[in-house]
C-alpha atoms as a PDB file:
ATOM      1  CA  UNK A   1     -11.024 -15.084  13.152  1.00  0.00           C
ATOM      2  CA  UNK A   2      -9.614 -15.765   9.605  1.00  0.00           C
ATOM      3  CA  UNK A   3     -10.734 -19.230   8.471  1.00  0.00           C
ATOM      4  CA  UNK A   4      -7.814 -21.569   8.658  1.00  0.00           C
ATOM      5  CA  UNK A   5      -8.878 -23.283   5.528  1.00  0.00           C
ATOM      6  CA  UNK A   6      -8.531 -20.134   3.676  1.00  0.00           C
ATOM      7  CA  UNK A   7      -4.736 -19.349   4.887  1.00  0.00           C
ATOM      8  CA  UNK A   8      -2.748 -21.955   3.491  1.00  0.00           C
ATOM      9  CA  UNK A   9       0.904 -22.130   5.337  1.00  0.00           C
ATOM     10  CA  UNK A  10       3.848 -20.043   3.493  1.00  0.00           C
ATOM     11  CA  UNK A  11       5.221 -23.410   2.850  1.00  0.00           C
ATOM     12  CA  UNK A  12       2.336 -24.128   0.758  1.00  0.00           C
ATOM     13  CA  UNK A  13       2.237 -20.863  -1.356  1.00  0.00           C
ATOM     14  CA  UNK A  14       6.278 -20.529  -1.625  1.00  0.00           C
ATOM     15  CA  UNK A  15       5.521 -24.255  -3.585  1.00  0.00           C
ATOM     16  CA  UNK A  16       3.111 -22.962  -5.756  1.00  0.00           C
ATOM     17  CA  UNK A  17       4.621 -19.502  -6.967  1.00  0.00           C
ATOM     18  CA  UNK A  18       8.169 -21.480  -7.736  1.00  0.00           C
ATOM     19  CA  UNK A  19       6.245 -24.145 -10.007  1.00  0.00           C
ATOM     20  CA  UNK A  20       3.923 -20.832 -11.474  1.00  0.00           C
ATOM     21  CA  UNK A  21       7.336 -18.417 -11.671  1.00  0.00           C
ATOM     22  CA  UNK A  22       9.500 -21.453 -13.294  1.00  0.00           C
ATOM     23  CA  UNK A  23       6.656 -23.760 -15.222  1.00  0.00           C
ATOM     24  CA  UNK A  24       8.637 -26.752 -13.991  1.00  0.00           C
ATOM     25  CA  UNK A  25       8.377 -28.952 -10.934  1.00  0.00           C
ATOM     26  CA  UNK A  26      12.373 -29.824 -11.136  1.00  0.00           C
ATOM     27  CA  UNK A  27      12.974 -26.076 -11.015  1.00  0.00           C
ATOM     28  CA  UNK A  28      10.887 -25.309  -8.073  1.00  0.00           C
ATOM     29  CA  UNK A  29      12.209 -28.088  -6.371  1.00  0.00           C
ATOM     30  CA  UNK A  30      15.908 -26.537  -6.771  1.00  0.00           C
ATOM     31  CA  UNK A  31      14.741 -22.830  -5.759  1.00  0.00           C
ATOM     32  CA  UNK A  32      13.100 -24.384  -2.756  1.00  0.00           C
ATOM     33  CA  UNK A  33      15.722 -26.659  -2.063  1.00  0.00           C
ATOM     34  CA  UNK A  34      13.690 -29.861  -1.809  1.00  0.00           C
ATOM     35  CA  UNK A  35      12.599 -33.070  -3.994  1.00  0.00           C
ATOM     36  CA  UNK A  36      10.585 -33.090  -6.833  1.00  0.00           C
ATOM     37  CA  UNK A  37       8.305 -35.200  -5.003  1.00  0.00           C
ATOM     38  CA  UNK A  38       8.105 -33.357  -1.535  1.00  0.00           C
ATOM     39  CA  UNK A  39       6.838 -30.011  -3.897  1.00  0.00           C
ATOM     40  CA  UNK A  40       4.691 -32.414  -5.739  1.00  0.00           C
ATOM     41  CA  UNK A  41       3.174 -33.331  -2.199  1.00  0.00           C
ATOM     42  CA  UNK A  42       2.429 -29.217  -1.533  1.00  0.00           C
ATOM     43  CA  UNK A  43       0.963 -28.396  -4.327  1.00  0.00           C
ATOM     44  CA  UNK A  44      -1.712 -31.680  -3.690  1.00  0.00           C
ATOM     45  CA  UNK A  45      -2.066 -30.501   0.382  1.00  0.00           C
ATOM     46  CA  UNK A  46      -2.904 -26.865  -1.321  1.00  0.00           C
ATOM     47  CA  UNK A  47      -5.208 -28.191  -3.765  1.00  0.00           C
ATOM     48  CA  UNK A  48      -6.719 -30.118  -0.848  1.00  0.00           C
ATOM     49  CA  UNK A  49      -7.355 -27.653   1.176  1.00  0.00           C
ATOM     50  CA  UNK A  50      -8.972 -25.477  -1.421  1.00  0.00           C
ATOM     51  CA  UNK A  51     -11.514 -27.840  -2.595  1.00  0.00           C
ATOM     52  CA  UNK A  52     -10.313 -27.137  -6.219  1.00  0.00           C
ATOM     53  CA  UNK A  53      -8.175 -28.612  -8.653  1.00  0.00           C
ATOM     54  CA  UNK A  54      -4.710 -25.888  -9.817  1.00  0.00           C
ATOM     55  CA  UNK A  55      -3.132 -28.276 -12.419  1.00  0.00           C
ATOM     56  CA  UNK A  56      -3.834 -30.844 -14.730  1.00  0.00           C
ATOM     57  CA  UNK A  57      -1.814 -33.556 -14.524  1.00  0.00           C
ATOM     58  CA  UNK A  58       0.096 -34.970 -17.955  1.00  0.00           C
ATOM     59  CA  UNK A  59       2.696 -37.565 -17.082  1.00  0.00           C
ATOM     60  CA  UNK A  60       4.849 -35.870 -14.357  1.00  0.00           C
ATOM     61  CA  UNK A  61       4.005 -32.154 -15.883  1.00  0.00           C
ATOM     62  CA  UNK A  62       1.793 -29.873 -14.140  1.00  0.00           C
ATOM     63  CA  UNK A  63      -0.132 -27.588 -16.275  1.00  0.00           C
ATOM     64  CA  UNK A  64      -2.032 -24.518 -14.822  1.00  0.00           C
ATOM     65  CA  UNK A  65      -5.241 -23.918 -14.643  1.00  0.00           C
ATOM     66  CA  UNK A  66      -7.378 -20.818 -15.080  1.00  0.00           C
ATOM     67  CA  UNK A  67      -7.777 -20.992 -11.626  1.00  0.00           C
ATOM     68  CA  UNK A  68      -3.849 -21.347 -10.918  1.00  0.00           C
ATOM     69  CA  UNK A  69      -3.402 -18.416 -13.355  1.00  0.00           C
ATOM     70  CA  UNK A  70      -5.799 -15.990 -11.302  1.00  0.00           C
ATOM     71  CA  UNK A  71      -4.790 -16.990  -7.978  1.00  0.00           C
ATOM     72  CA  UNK A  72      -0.975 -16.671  -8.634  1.00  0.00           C
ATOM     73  CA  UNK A  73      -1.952 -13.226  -9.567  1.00  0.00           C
ATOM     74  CA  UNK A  74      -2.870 -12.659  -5.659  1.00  0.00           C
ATOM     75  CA  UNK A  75      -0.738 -14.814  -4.477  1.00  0.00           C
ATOM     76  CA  UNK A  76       2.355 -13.287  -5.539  1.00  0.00           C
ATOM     77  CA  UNK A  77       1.641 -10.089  -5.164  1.00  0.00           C
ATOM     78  CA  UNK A  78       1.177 -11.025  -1.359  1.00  0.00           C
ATOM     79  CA  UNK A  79       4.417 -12.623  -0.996  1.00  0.00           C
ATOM     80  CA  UNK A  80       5.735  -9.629  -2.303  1.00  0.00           C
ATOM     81  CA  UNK A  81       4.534  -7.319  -0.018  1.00  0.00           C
ATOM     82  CA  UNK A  82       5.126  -9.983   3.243  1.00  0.00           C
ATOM     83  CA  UNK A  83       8.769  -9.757   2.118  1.00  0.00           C
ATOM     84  CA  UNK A  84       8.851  -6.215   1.652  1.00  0.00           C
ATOM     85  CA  UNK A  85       7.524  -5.875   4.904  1.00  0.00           C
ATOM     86  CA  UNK A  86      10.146  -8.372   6.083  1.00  0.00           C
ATOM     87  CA  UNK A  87      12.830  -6.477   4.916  1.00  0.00           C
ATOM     88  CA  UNK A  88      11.597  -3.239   6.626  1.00  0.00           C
ATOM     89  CA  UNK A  89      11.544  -5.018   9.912  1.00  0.00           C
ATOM     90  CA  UNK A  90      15.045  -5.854   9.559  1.00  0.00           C
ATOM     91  CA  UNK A  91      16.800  -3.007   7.803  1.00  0.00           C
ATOM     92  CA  UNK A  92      14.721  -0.484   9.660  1.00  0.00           C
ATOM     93  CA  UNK A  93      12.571  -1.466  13.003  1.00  0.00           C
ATOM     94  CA  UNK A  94      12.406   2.131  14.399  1.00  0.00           C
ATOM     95  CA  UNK A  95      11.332   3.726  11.358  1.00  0.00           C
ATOM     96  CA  UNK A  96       8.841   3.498   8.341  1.00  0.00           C
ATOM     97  CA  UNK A  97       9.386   2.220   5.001  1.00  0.00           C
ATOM     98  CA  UNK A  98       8.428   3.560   1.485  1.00  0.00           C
ATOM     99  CA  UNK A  99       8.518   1.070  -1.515  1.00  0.00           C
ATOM    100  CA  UNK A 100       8.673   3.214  -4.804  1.00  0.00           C
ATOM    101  CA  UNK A 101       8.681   2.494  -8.097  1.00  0.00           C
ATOM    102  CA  UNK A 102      10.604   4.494 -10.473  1.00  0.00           C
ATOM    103  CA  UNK A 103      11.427   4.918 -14.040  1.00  0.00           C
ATOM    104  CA  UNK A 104      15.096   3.626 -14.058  1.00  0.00           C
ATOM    105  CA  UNK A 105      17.053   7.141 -15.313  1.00  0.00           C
ATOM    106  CA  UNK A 106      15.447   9.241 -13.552  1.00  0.00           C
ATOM    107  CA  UNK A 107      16.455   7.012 -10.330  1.00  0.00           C
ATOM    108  CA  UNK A 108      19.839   6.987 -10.999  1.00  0.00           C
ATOM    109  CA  UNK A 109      20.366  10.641 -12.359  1.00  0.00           C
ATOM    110  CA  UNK A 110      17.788  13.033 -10.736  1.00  0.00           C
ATOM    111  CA  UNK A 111      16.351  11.275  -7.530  1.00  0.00           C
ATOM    112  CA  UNK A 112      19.842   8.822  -6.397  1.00  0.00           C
ATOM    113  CA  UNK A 113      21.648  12.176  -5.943  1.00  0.00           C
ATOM    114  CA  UNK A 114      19.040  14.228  -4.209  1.00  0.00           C
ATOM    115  CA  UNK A 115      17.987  10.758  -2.000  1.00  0.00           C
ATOM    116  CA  UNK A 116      20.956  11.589   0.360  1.00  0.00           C
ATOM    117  CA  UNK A 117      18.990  14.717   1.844  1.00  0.00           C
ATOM    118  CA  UNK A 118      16.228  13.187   2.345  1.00  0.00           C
ATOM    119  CA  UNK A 119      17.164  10.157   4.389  1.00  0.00           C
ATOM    120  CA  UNK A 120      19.622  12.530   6.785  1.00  0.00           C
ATOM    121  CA  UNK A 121      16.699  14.332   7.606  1.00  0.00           C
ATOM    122  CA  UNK A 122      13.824  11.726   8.032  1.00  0.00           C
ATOM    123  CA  UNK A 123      16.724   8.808   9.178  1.00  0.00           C
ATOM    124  CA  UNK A 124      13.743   6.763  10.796  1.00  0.00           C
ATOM    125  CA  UNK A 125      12.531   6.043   6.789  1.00  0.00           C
ATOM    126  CA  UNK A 126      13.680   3.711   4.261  1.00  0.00           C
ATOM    127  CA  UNK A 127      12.938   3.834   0.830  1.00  0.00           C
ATOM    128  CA  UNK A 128      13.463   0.829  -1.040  1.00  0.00           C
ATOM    129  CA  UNK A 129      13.722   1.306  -4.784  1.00  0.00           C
ATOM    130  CA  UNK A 130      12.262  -0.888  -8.201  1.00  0.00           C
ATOM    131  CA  UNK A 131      12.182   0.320 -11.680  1.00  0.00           C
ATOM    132  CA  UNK A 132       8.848   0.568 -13.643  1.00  0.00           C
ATOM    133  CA  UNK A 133       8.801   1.775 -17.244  1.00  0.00           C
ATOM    134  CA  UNK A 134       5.262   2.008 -17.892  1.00  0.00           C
ATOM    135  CA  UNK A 135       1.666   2.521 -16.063  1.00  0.00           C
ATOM    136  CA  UNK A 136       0.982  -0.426 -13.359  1.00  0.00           C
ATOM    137  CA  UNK A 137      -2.378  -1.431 -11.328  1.00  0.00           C
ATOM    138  CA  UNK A 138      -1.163  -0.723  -7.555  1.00  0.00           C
ATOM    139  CA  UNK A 139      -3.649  -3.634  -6.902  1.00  0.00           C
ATOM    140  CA  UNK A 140      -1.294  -5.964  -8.975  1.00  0.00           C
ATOM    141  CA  UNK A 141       1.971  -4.391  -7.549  1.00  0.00           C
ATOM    142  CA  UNK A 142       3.064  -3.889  -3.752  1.00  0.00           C
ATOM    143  CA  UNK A 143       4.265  -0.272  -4.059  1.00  0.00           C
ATOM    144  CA  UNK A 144       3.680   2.352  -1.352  1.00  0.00           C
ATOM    145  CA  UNK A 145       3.669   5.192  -4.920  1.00  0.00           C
ATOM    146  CA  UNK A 146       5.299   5.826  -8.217  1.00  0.00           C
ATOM    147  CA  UNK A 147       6.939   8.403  -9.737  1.00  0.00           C
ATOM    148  CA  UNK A 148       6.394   8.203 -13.308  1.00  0.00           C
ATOM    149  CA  UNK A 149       5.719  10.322 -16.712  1.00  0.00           C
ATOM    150  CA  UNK A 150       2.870  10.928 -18.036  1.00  0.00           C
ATOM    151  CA  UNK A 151      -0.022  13.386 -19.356  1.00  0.00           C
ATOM    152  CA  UNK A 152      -2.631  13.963 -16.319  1.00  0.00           C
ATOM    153  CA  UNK A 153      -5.163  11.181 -16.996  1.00  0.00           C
ATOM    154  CA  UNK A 154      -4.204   8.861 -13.448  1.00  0.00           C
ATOM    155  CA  UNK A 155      -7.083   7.454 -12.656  1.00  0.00           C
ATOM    156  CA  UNK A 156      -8.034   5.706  -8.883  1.00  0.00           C
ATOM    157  CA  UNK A 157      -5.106   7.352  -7.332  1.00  0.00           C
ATOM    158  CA  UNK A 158      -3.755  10.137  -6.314  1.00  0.00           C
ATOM    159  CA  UNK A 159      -0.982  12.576  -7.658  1.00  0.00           C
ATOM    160  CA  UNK A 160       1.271  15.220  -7.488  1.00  0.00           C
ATOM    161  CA  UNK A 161       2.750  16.779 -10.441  1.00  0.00           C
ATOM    162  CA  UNK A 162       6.900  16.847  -9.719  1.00  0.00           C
ATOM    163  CA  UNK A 163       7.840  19.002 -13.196  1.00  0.00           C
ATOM    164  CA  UNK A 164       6.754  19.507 -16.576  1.00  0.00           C
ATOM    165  CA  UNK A 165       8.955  17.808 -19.313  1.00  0.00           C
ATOM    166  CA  UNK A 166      11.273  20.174 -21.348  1.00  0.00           C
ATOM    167  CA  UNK A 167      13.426  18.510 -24.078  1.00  0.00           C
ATOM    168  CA  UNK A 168      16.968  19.055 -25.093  1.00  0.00           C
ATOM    169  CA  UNK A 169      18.294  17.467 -28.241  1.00  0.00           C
ATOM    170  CA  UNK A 170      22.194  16.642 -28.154  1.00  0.00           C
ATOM    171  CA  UNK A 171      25.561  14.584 -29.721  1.00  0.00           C
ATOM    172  CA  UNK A 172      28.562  14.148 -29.343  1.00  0.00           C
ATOM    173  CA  UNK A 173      31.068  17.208 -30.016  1.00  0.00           C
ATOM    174  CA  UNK A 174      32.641  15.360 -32.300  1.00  0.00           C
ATOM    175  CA  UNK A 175      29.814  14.403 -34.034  1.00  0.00           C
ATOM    176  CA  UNK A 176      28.409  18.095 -34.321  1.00  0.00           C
ATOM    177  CA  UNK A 177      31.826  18.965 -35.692  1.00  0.00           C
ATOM    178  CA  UNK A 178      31.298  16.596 -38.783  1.00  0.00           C
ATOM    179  CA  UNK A 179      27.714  17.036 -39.121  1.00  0.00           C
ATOM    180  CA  UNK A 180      26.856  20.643 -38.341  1.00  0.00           C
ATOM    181  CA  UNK A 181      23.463  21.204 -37.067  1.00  0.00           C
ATOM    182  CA  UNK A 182      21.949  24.747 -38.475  1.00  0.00           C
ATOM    183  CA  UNK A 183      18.190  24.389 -38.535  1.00  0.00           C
ATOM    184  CA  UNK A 184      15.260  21.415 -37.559  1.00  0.00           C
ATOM    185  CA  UNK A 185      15.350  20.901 -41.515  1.00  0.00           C
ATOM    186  CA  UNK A 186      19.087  19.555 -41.383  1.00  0.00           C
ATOM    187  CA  UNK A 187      17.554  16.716 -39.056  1.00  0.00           C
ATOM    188  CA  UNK A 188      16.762  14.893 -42.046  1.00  0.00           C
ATOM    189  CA  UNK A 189      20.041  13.975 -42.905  1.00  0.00           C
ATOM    190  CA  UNK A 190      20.769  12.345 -38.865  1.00  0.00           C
ATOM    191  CA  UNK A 191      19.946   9.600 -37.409  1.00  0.00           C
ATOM    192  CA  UNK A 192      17.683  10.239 -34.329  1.00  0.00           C
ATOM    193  CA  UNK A 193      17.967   8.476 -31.271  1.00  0.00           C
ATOM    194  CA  UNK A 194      14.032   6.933 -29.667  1.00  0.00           C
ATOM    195  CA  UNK A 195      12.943   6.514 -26.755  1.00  0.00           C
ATOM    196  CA  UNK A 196      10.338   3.533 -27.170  1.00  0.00           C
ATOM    197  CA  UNK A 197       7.445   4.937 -25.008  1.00  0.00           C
ATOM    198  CA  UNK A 198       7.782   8.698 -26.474  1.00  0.00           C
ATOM    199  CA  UNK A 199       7.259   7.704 -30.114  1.00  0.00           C
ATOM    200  CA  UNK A 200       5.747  11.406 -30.202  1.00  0.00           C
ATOM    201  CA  UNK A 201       8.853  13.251 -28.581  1.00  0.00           C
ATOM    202  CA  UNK A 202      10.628  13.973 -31.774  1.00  0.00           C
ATOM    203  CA  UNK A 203       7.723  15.394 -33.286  1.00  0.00           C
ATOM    204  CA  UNK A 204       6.892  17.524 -30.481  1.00  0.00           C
ATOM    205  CA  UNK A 205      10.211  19.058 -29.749  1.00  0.00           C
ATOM    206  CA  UNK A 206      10.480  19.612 -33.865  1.00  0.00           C
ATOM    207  CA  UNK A 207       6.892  21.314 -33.342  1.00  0.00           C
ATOM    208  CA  UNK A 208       8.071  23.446 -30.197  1.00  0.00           C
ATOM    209  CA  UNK A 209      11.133  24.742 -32.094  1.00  0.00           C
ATOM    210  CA  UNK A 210       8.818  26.322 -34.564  1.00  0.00           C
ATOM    211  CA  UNK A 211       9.297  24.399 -37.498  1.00  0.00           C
ATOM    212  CA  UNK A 212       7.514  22.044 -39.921  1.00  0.00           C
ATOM    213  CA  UNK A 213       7.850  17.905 -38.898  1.00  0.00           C
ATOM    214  CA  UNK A 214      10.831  16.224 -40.653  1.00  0.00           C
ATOM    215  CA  UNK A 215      11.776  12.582 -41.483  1.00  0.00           C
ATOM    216  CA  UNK A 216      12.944  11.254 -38.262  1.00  0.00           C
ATOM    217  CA  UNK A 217      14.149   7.792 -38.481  1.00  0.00           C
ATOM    218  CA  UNK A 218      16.784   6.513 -36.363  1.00  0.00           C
ATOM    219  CA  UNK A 219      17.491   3.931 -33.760  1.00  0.00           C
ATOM    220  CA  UNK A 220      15.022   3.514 -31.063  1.00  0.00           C
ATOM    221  CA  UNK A 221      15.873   2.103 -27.336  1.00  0.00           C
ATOM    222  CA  UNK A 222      13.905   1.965 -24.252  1.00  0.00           C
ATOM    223  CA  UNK A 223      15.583   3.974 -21.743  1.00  0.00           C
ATOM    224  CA  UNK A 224      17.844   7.038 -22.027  1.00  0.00           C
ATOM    225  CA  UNK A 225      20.668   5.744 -19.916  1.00  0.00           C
ATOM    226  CA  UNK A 226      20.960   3.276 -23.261  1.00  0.00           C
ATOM    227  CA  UNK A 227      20.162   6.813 -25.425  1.00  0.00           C
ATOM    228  CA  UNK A 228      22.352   8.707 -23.899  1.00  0.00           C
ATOM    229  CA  UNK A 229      25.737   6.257 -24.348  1.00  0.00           C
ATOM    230  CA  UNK A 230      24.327   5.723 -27.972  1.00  0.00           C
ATOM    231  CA  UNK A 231      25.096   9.666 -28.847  1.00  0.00           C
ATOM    232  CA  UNK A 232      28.153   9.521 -26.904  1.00  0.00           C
ATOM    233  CA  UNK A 233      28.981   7.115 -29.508  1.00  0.00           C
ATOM    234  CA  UNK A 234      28.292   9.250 -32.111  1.00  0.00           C
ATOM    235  CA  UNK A 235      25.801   6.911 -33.248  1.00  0.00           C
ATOM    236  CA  UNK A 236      23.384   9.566 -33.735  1.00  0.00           C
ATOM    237  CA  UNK A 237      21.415  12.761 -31.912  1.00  0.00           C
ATOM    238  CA  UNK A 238      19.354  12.046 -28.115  1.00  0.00           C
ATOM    239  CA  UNK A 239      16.588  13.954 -27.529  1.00  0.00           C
ATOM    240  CA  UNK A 240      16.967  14.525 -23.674  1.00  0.00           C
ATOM    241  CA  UNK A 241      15.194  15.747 -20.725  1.00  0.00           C
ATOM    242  CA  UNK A 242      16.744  19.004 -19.684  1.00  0.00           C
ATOM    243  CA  UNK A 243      17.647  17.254 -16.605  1.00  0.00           C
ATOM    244  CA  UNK A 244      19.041  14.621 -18.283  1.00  0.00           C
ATOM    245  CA  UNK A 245      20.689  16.792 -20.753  1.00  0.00           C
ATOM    246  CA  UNK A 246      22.427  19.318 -18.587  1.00  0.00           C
ATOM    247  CA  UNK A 247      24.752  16.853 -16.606  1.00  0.00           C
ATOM    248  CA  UNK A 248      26.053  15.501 -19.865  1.00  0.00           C
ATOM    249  CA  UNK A 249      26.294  19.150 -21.182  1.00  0.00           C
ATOM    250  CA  UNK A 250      28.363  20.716 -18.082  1.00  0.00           C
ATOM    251  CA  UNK A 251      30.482  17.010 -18.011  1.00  0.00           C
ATOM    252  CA  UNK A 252      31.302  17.721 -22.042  1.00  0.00           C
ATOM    253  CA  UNK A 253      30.162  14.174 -23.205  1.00  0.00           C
ATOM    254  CA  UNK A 254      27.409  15.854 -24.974  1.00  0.00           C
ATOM    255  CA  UNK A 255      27.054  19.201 -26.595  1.00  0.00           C
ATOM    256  CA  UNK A 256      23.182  20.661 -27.454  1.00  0.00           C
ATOM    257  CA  UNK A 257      21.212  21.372 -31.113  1.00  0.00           C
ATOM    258  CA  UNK A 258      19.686  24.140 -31.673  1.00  0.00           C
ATOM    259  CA  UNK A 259      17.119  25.406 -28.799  1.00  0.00           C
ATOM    260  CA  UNK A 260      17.622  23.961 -25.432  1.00  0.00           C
ATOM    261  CA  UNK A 261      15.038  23.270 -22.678  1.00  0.00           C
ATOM    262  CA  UNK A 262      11.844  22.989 -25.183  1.00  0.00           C
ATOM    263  CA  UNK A 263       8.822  22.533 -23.031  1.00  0.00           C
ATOM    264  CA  UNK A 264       6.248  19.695 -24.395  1.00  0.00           C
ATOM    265  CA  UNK A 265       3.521  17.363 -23.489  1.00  0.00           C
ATOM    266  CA  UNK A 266       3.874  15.121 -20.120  1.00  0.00           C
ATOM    267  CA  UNK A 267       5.384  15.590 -16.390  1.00  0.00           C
ATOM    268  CA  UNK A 268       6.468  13.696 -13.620  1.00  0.00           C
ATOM    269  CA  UNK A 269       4.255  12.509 -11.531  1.00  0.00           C
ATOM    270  CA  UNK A 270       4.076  11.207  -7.678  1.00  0.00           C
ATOM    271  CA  UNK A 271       1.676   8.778  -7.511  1.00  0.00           C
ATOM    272  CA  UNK A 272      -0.299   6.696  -4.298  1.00  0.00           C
ATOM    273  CA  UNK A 273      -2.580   4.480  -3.823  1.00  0.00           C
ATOM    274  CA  UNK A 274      -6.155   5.540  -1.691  1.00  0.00           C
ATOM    275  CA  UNK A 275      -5.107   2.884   0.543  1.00  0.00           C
ATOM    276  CA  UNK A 276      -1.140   5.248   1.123  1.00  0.00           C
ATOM    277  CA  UNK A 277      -3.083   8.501   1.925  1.00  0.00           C
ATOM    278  CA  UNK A 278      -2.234   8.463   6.100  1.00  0.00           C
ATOM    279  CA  UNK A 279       1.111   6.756   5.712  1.00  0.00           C
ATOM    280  CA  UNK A 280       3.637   8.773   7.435  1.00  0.00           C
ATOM    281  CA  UNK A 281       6.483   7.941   5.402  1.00  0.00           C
ATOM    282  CA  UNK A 282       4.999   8.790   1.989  1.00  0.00           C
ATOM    283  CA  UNK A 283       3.593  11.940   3.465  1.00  0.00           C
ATOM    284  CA  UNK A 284       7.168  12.924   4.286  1.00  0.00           C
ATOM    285  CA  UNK A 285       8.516  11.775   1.414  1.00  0.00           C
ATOM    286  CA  UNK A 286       5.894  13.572  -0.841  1.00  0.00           C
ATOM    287  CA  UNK A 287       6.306  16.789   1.215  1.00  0.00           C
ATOM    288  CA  UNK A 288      10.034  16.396   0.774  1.00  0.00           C
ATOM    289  CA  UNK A 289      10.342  15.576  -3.230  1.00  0.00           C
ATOM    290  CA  UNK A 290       7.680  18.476  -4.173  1.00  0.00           C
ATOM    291  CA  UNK A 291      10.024  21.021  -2.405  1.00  0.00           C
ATOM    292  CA  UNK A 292      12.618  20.178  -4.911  1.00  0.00           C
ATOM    293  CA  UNK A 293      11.510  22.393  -7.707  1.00  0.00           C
ATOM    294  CA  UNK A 294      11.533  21.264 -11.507  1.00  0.00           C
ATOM    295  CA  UNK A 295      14.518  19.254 -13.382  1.00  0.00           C
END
């Protein structure tokens, strides 16, 4: 038996994440689709039947507690994974479903085009797809696994290295026709496209072409697919994972500098959750994308 007093209705909750998500009573109230008074009423029946106070009260404002603040934290993070659920129910009863998160380029240019396979030979699975840029807490997040980049130091989970990083530095043709490109030293006089969470990359791939560390200064954005349209631009060189790289190479939006394919620090990585270890669909899934070989 769960104690009723400690599972408040989804009515009650939906009320309090739309006045936590929007910090305004009239804006939960037009999510929700009701008055500002009837969400007023929820949020005192939750309080009520938690014994504790979630806002203090200033005119018609309410303003979150600590309480509110840590609970919304739980709360939402179980909404999210009801509706996921949800979702699977309806878009797929007969089969399982796998809720990734995925860095947002490497959805749309390595894994979108190899998805296809996967889901004509496992059609009883759905994958449903988010984009993550950085390191999450699975316990704050309701993912199924990850696929993200990284060195090796995931801790509480498991993983499965996918491929090691290699690094391809490229422009625009028309750009390398200007502004010829005839050793690392001449990368002082470009402007260098960044990626925002590799503020190393530059420096290693400089280091792995077996020369000395340059002035790199340049723009810096926080995905490739933004990097790569930047050097189709011509406003400056990409430093690109091969992967990456190659498709613009062979589609002659982009032409390489100097050494291609430089290995350096950080992979890919399939991550899980202890809690993921006997789910059938991830286990497919996982036995499926490590059989795909490197970028």
């Amino acid at each position: 038996m769960r104690p009723r007093r400690f599972l408040p209705s989804m009515k009650l909750l939906l009320a309090f994440d739309a006045v936590m998500r929007h910090g305004s009573i009239t804006r939960a109230a037009q999510e929700l689709d009701l008055t500002q008074s009837a969400v007023s009423r929820l949020i005192l029946s939750l309080e009520k039947q938690l014994g504790k106070d979630l806002f203090q009260r200033t005119g018609r404002k309410l303003v979150p507690n600590t309480i509110a603040h840590r609970y919304q934290n739980d709360v939402a993070r179980a909404l999210d994974i009801v509706q996921r659920s949800s979702m699977g129910v309806v878009a797929n009863p007969d089969g399982g479903t796998l809720s990734l998160a995925v860095l947002p380029t490497f959805a749309s240019r390595w894994l979108g085009p190899r998805l296809a396979e996967f889901l004509k030979t496992r059609p009883g699975i759905a994958v449903n797809l988010s984009t993550r840029l950085q390191k999450f807490d699975f316990a704050d997040e309701a993912f199924d696994a990850a696929i993200l980049f990284g060195p090796s130091d995931w801790d509480e989970v498991h993983a499965v290295k996918l491929f090691d990083e290699k690094l391809t530095a490229c422009a625009a043709p028309d750009y390398l026709r200007q502004f010829a490109v005839r050793g690392v030293q001449d990368l002082a006089n470009h402007s260098l496209l960044h990626l925002e969470s590799r503020p190393t990359a530059w420096r290693d791939w400089m280091g792995a072409q077996g020369d000395v560390d340059v002035d790199h200064q340049g723009m810096i954005v926080d995905q490739f697919s933004m990097m790569i349209q930047a050097a189709i631009s011509g406003l400056g060189i990409a430093l690109l994972p091969d992967y990456l790289a190659q498709i613009e190479i062979s589609e002659g939006r982009l032409a390489p500098v100097l050494r291609q394919a430089v290995p350096v620090s950080g992979a890919y990585w399939l991550i899980w959750p202890e809690g993921r270890v006997q789910d059938q669909a991830l286990a497919a899934f996982r036995d499926w994308i490590c059989g795909q070989g490197g970028g």
